[in-house]
N, C-alpha and C. Protein backbone atom coordinates (compact mmCIF):
# COMPACT_ATOMS: atom_id res chain seq x y z
N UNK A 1 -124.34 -111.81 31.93
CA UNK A 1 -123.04 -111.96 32.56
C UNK A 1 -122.97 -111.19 33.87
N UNK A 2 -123.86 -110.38 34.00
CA UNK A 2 -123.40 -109.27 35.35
C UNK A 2 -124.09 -110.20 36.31
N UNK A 3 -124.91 -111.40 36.38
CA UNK A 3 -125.52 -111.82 37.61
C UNK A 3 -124.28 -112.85 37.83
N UNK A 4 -123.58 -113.53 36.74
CA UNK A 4 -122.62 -114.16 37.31
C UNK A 4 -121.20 -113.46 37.73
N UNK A 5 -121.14 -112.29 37.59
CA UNK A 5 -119.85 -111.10 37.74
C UNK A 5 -120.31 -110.80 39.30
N UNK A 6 -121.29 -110.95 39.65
CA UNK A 6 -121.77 -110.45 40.78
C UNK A 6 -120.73 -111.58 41.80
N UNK A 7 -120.84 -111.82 41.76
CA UNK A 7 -120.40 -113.04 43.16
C UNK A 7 -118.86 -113.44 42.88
N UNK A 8 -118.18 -113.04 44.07
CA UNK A 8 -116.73 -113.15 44.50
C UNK A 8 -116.32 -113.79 43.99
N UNK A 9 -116.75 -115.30 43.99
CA UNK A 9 -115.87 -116.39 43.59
C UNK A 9 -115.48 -116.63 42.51
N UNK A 10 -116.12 -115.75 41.32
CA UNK A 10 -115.90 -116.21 39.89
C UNK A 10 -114.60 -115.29 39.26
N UNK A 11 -114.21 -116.03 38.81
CA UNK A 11 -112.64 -115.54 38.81
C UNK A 11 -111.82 -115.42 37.25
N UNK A 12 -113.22 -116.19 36.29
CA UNK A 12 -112.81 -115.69 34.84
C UNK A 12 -114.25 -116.09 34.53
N UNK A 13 -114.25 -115.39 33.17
CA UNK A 13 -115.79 -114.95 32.62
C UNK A 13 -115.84 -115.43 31.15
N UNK A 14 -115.77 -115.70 30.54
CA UNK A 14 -115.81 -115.23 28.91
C UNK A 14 -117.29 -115.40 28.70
N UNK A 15 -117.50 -114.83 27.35
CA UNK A 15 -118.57 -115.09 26.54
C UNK A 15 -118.14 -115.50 25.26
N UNK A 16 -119.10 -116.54 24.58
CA UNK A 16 -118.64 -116.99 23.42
C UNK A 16 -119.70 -117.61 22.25
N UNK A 17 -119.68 -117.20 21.03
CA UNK A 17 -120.42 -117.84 20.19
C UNK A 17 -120.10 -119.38 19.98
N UNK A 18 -121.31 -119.90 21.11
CA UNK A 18 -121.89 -121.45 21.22
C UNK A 18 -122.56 -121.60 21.46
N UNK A 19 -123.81 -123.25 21.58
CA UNK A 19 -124.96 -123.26 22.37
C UNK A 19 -124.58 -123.63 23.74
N UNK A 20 -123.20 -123.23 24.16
CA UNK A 20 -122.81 -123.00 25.81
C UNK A 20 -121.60 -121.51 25.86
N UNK A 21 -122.87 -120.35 26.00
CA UNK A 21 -122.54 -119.53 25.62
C UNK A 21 -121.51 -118.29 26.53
N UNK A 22 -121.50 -118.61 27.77
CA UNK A 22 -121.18 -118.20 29.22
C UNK A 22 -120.43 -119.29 29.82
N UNK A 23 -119.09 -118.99 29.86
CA UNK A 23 -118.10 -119.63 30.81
C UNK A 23 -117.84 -119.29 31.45
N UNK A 24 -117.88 -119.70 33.39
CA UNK A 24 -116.53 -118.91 33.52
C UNK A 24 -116.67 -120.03 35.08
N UNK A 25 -115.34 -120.22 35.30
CA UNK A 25 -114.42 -120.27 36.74
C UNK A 25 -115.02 -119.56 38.37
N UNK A 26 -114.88 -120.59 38.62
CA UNK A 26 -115.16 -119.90 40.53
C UNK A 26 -114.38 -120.55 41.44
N UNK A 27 -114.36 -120.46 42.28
CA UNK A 27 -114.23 -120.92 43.43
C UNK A 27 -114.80 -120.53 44.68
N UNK A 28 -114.89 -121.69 45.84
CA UNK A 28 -115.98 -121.54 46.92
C UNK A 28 -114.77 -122.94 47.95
N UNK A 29 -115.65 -122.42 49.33
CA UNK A 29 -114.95 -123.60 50.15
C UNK A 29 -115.20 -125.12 49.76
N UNK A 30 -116.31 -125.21 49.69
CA UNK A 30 -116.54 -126.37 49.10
C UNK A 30 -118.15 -126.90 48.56
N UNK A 31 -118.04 -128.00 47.74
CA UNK A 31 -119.07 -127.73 46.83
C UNK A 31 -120.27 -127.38 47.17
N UNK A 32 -121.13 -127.40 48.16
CA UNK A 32 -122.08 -127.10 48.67
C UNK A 32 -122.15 -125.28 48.39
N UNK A 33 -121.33 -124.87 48.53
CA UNK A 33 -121.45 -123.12 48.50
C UNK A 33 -121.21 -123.53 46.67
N UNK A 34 -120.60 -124.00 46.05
CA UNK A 34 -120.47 -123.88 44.16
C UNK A 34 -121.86 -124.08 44.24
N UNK A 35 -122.34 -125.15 44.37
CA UNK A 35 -123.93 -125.68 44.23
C UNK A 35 -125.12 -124.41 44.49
N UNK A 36 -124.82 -123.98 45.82
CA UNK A 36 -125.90 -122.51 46.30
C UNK A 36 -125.44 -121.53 45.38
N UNK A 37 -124.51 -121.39 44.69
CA UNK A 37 -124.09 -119.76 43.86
C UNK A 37 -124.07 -120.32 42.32
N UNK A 38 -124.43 -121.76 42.31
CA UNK A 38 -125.51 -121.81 40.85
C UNK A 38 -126.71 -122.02 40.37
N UNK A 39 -127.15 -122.14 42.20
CA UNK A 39 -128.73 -122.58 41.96
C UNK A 39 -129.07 -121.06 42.11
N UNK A 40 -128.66 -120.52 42.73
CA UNK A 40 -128.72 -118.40 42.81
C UNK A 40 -128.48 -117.85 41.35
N UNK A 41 -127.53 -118.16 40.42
CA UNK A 41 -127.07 -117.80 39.13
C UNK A 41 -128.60 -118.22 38.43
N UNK A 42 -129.22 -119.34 38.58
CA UNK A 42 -130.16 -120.10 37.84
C UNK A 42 -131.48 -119.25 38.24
N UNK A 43 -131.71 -119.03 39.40
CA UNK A 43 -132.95 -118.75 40.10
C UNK A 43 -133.37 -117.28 39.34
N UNK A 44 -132.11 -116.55 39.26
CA UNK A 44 -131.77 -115.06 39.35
C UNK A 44 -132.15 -115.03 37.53
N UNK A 45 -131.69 -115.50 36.93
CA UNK A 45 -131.54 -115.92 35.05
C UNK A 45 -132.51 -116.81 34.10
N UNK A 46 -133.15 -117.72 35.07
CA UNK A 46 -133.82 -118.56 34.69
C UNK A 46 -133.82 -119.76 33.82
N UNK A 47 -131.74 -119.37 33.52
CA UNK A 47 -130.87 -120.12 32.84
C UNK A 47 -130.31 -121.62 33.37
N UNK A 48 -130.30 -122.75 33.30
CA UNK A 48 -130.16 -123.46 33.75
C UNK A 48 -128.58 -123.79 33.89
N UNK A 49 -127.54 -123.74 35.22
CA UNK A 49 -126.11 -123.67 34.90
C UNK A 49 -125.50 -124.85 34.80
N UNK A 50 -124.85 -125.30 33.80
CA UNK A 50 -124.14 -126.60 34.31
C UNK A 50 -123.13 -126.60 35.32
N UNK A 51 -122.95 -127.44 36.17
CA UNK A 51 -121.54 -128.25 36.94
C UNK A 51 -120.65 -128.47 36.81
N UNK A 52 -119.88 -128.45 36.20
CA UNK A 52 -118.53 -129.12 35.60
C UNK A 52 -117.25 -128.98 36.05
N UNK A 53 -117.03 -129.33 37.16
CA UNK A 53 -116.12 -129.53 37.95
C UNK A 53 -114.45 -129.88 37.77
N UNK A 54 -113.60 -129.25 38.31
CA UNK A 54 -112.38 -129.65 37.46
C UNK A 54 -111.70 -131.40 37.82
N UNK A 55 -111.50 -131.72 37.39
CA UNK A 55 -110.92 -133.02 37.70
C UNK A 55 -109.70 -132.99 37.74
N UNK A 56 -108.52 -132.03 37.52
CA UNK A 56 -107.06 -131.55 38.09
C UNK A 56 -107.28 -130.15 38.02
N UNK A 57 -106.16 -129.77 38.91
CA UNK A 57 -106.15 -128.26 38.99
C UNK A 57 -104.77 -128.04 38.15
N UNK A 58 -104.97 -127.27 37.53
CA UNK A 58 -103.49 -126.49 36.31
C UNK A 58 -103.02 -125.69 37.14
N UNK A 59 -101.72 -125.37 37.12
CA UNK A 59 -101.56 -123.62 38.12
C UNK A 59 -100.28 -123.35 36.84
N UNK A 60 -100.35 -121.84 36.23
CA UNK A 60 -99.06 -121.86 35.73
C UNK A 60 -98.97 -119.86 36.41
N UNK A 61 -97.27 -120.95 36.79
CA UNK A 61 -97.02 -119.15 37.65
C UNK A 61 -96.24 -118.46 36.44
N UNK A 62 -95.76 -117.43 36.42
CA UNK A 62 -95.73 -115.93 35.18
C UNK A 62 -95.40 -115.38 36.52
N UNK A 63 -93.72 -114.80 35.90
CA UNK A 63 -93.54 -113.60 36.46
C UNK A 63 -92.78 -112.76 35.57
N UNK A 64 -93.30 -111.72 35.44
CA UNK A 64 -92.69 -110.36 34.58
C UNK A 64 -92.37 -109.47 34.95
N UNK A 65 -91.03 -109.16 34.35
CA UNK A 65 -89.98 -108.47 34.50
C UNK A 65 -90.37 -106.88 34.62
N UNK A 66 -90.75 -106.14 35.47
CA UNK A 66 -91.09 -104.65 35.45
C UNK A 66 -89.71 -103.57 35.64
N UNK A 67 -89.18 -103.54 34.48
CA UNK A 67 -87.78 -102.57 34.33
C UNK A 67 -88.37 -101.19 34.77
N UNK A 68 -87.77 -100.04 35.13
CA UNK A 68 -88.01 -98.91 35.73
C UNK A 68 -88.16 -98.13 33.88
């Protein structure tokens, strides 16, 4: 996990008991830089990363109340 913690763009991480064991979220300008910072994740791990691209973006905004 720390070679993919390494690089800015990744923005959630988990780990999980599966045979897809490492999740996590990035973002980049556009896919060409996603593509270079998983063929770097791969090169670096020897792990092969999948692609999986979002096909909508979710946004849910949260705002909480910070009383004194």
């Amino acid at each position: 996990m720390a070679e993919v913690n390494r690089h800015d763009g990744v923005t959630h991480n988990y780990l999980r008991e599966n045979e897809f064991n490492i999740w996590f979220t990035m973002i980049a300008p556009d896919m060409d830089a996603v593509e270079a910072v998983l063929g770097e994740i791969t090169e670096k791990t020897g792990i092969k990363v999948l692609n999986l691209p979002a096909s909508k973006m979710f946004k849910i905004k949260v705002d909480f109340r910070m009383d004194d």
